[in-house]
Protein backbone atom coordinates (compact mmCIF):
# COMPACT_ATOMS: atom_id res chain seq x y z
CA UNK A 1 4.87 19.47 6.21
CA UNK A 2 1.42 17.32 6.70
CA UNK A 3 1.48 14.42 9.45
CA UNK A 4 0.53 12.03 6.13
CA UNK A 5 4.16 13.12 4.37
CA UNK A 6 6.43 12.19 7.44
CA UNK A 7 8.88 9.11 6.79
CA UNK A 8 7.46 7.20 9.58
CA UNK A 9 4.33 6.84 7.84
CA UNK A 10 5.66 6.15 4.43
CA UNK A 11 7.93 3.56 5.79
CA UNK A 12 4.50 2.13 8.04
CA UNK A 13 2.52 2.58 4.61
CA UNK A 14 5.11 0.50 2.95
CA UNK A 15 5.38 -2.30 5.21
CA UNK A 16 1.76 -3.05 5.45
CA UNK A 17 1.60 -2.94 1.64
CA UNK A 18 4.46 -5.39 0.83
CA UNK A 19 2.45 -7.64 3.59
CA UNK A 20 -1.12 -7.56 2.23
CA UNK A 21 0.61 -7.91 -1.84
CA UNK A 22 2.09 -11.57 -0.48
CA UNK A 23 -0.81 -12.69 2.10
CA UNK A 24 -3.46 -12.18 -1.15
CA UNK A 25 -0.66 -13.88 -3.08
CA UNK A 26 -0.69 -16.45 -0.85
CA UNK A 27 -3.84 -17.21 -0.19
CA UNK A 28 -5.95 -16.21 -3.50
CA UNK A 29 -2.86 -16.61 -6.00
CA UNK A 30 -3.60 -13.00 -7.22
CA UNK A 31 -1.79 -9.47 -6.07
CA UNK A 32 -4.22 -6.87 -4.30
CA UNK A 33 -1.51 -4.31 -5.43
CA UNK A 34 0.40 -4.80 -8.24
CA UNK A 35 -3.09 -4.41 -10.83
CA UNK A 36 -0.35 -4.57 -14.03
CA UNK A 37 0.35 -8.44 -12.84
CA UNK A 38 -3.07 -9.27 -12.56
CA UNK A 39 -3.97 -7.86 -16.19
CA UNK A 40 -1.02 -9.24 -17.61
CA UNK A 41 -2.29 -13.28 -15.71
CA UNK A 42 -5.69 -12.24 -17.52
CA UNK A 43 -4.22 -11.87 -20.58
CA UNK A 44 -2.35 -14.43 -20.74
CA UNK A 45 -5.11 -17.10 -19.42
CA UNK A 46 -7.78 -15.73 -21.91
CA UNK A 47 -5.20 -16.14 -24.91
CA UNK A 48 -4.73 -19.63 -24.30
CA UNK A 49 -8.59 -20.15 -23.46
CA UNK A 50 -8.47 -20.55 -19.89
CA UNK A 51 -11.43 -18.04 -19.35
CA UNK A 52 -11.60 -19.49 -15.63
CA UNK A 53 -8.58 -18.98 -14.50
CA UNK A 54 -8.76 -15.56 -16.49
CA UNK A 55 -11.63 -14.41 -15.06
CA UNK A 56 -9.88 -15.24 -11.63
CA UNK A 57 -8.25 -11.79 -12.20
CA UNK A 58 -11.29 -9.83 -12.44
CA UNK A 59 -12.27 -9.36 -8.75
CA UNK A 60 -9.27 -7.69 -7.54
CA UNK A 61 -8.98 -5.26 -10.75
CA UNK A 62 -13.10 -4.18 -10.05
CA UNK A 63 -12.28 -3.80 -6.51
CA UNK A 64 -9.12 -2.02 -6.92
CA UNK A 65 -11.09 0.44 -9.10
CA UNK A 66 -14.21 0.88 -6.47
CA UNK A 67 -11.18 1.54 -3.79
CA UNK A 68 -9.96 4.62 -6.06
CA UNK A 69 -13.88 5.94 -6.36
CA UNK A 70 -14.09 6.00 -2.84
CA UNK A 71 -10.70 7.68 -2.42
CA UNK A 72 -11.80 10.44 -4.68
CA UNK A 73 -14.82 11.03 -2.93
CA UNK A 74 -13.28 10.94 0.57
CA UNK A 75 -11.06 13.82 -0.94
CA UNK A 76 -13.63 15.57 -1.67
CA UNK A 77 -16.09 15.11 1.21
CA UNK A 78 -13.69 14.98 3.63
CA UNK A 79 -10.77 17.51 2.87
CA UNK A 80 -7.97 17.80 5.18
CA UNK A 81 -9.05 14.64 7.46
CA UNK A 82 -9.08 12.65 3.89
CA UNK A 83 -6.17 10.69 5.33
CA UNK A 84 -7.51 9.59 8.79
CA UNK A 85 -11.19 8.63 7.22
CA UNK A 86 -8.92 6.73 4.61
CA UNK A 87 -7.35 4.88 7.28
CA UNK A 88 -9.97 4.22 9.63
CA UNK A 89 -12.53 2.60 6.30
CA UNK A 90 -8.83 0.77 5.29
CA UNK A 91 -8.65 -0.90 9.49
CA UNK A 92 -12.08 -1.37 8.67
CA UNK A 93 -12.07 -3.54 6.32
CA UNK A 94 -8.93 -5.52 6.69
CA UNK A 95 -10.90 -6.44 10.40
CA UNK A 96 -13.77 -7.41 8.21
CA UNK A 97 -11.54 -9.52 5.83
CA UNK A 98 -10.44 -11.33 8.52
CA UNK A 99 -13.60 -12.34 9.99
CA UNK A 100 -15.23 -13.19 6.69
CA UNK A 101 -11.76 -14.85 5.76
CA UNK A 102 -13.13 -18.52 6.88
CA UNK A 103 -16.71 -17.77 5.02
CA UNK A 104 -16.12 -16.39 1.92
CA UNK A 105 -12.42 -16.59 1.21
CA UNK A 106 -12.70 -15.56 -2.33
CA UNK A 107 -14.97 -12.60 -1.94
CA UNK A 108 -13.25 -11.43 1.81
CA UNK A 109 -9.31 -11.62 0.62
CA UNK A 110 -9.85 -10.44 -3.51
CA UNK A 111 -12.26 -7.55 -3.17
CA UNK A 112 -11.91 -6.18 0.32
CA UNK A 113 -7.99 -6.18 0.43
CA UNK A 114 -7.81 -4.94 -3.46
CA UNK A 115 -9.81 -1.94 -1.97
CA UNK A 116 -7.62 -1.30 0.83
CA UNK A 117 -4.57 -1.03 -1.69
CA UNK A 118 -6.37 1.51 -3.72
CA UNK A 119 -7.06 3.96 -1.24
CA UNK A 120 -3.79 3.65 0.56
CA UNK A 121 -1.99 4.43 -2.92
CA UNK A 122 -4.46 7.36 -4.03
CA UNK A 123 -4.46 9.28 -0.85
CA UNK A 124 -1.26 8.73 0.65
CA UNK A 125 1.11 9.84 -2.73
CA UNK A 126 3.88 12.08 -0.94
CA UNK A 127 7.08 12.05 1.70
CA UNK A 128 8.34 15.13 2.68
CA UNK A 129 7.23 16.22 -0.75
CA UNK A 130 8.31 13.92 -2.91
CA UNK A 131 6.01 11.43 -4.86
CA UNK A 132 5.88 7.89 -4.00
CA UNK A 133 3.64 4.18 -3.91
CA UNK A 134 3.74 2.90 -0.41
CA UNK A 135 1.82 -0.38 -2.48
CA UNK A 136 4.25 -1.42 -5.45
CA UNK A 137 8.21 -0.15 -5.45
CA UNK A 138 9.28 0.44 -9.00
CA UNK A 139 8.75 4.13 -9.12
CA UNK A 140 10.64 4.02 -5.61
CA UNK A 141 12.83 1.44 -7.00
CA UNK A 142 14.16 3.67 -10.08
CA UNK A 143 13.94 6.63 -7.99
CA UNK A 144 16.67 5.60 -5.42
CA UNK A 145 18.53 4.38 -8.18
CA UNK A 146 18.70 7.73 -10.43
CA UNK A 147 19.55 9.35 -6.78
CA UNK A 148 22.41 7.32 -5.88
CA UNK A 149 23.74 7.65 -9.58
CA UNK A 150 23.12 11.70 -9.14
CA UNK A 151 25.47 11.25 -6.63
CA UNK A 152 28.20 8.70 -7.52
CA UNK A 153 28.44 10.97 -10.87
CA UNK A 154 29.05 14.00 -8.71
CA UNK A 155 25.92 15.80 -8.32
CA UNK A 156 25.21 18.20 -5.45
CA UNK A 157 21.31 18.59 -5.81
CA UNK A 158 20.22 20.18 -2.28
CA UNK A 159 18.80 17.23 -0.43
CA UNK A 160 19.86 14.41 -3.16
CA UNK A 161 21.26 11.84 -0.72
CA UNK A 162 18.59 12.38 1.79
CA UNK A 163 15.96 11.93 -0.83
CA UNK A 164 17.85 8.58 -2.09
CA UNK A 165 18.09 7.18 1.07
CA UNK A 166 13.89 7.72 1.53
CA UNK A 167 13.14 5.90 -1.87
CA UNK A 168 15.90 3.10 -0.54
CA UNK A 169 14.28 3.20 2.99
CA UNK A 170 10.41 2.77 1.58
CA UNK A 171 11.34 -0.23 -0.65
CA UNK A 172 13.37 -1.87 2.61
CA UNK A 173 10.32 -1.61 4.53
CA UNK A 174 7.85 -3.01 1.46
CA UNK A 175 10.18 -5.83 1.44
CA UNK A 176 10.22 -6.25 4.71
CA UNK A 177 6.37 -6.44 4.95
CA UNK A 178 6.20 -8.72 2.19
CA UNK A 179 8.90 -11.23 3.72
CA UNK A 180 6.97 -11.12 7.43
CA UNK A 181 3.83 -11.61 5.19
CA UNK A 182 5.38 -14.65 3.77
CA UNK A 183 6.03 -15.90 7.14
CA UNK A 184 3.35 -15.52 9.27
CA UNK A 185 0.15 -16.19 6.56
CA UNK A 186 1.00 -19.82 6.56
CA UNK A 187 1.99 -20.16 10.39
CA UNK A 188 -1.08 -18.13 11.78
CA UNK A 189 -3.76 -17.30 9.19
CA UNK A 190 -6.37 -16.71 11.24
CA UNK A 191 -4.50 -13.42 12.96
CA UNK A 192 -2.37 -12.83 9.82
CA UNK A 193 -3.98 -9.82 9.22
CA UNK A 194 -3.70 -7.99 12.40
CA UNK A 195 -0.16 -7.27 11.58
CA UNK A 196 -1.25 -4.93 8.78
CA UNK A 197 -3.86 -3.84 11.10
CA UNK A 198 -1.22 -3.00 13.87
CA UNK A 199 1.12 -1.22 11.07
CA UNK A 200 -2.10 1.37 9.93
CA UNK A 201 -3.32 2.01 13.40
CA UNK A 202 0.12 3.39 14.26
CA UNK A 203 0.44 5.57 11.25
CA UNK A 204 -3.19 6.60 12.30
CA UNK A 205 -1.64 7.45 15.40
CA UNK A 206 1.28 9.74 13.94
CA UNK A 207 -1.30 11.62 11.71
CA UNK A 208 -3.25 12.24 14.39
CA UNK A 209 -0.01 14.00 15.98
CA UNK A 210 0.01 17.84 16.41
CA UNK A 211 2.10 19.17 13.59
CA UNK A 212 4.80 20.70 15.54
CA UNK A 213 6.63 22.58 13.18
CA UNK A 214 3.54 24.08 12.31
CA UNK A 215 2.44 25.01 16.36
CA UNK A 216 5.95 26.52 16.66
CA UNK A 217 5.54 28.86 13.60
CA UNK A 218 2.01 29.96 14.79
């Protein structure tokens, strides 16, 4: 299995996306992950003729598709250290955003953190093999539903529970990055960021790892 597929980093992945989803939410009143809620805002603000508050949902929705460019081109320019380049660009900028945050709110928080959710959710897709957003949980959501249901109805699909308990586990930890978002961007907003920060550096850190499984079979 690849260091990027591990739980720890799915449940890392997770908790810094539920946290930069409610400190954009926050601060800009848009999402930097959940693109369907900002198209559905700009729909419904350009039907009633509010074309500024409309167009208010146009940065993150560019930025968000800039942030999957780049994260096809990493792919391909960068191969098997796609992951590691992903998440040293994604520390990158979320260290920019906060320094810019004070100077250019709009611009910092809209386009640089709608980036960072795009290339989080195109490169890192899998844990232990199974497909997944560590930046929005309703695939996860349905998933650990349709698991536990497997189960409760009697199903014995090799690795059913375990698989459940993942999806369960990833939306736990997006909701638990989204709550300690909610906390801490209106107590300390000028290091609200270095949370997220802290959370990718340490998944950084675990894919960096030696794959041991991998060592022992060589």
């Amino acid at each position: 299995m690849r260091r990027e597929e591990i739980l720890p980093v799915a449940l890392l992945l997770a908790f810094a996306g539920g946290y930069i989803d409610t400190y954009t939410w926050i601060t800009h009143g848009v999402l930097a992950n959940a693109q369907t809620a900002n198209v559905v805002f700009l729909w419904v603000h350009a039907m009633a003729g509010q074309w500024q508050q409309a167009l208010h949902f146009v940065p993150p929705l560019f930025a968000f598709g800039v942030g999957v460019v780049i994260a096809a081109w990493l792919r391909r320019a960068a191969g098997g250290r796609t992951g590691q380049l992903s998440l040293l660009v994604e520390i990158g900028m979320l260290i920019l955003v906060g320094i810019l945050h004070n100077r250019v709110p709009e611009v910092a928080g809209t386009l640089g953190i709608s980036m960072v959710a795009a290339m989080q959710t195109s490169i890192f897709t899998k844990v232990e093999g199974a497909t997944y957003s560590s930046v929005m949980i309703t695939g996860n959501f349905r998933q650990a539903i349709e698991g536990a249901f497997s189960l409760a109805s009697g199903g014995r699909e090799p690795g059913r529970l375990r698989k459940s308990c993942i999806f369960i586990g990833v939306c736990a930890a997006f909701g638990t990055g989204a709550g300690a978002g909610a906390f801490l961007t209106e107590r300390i907003p000028t290091l609200t960021l270095g949370i997220p920060v802290a959370a990718l550096l340490m998944v950084l850190l675990l894919c960096e790892m030696p794959n041991t499984a991998k060592a022992s079979q060589e």
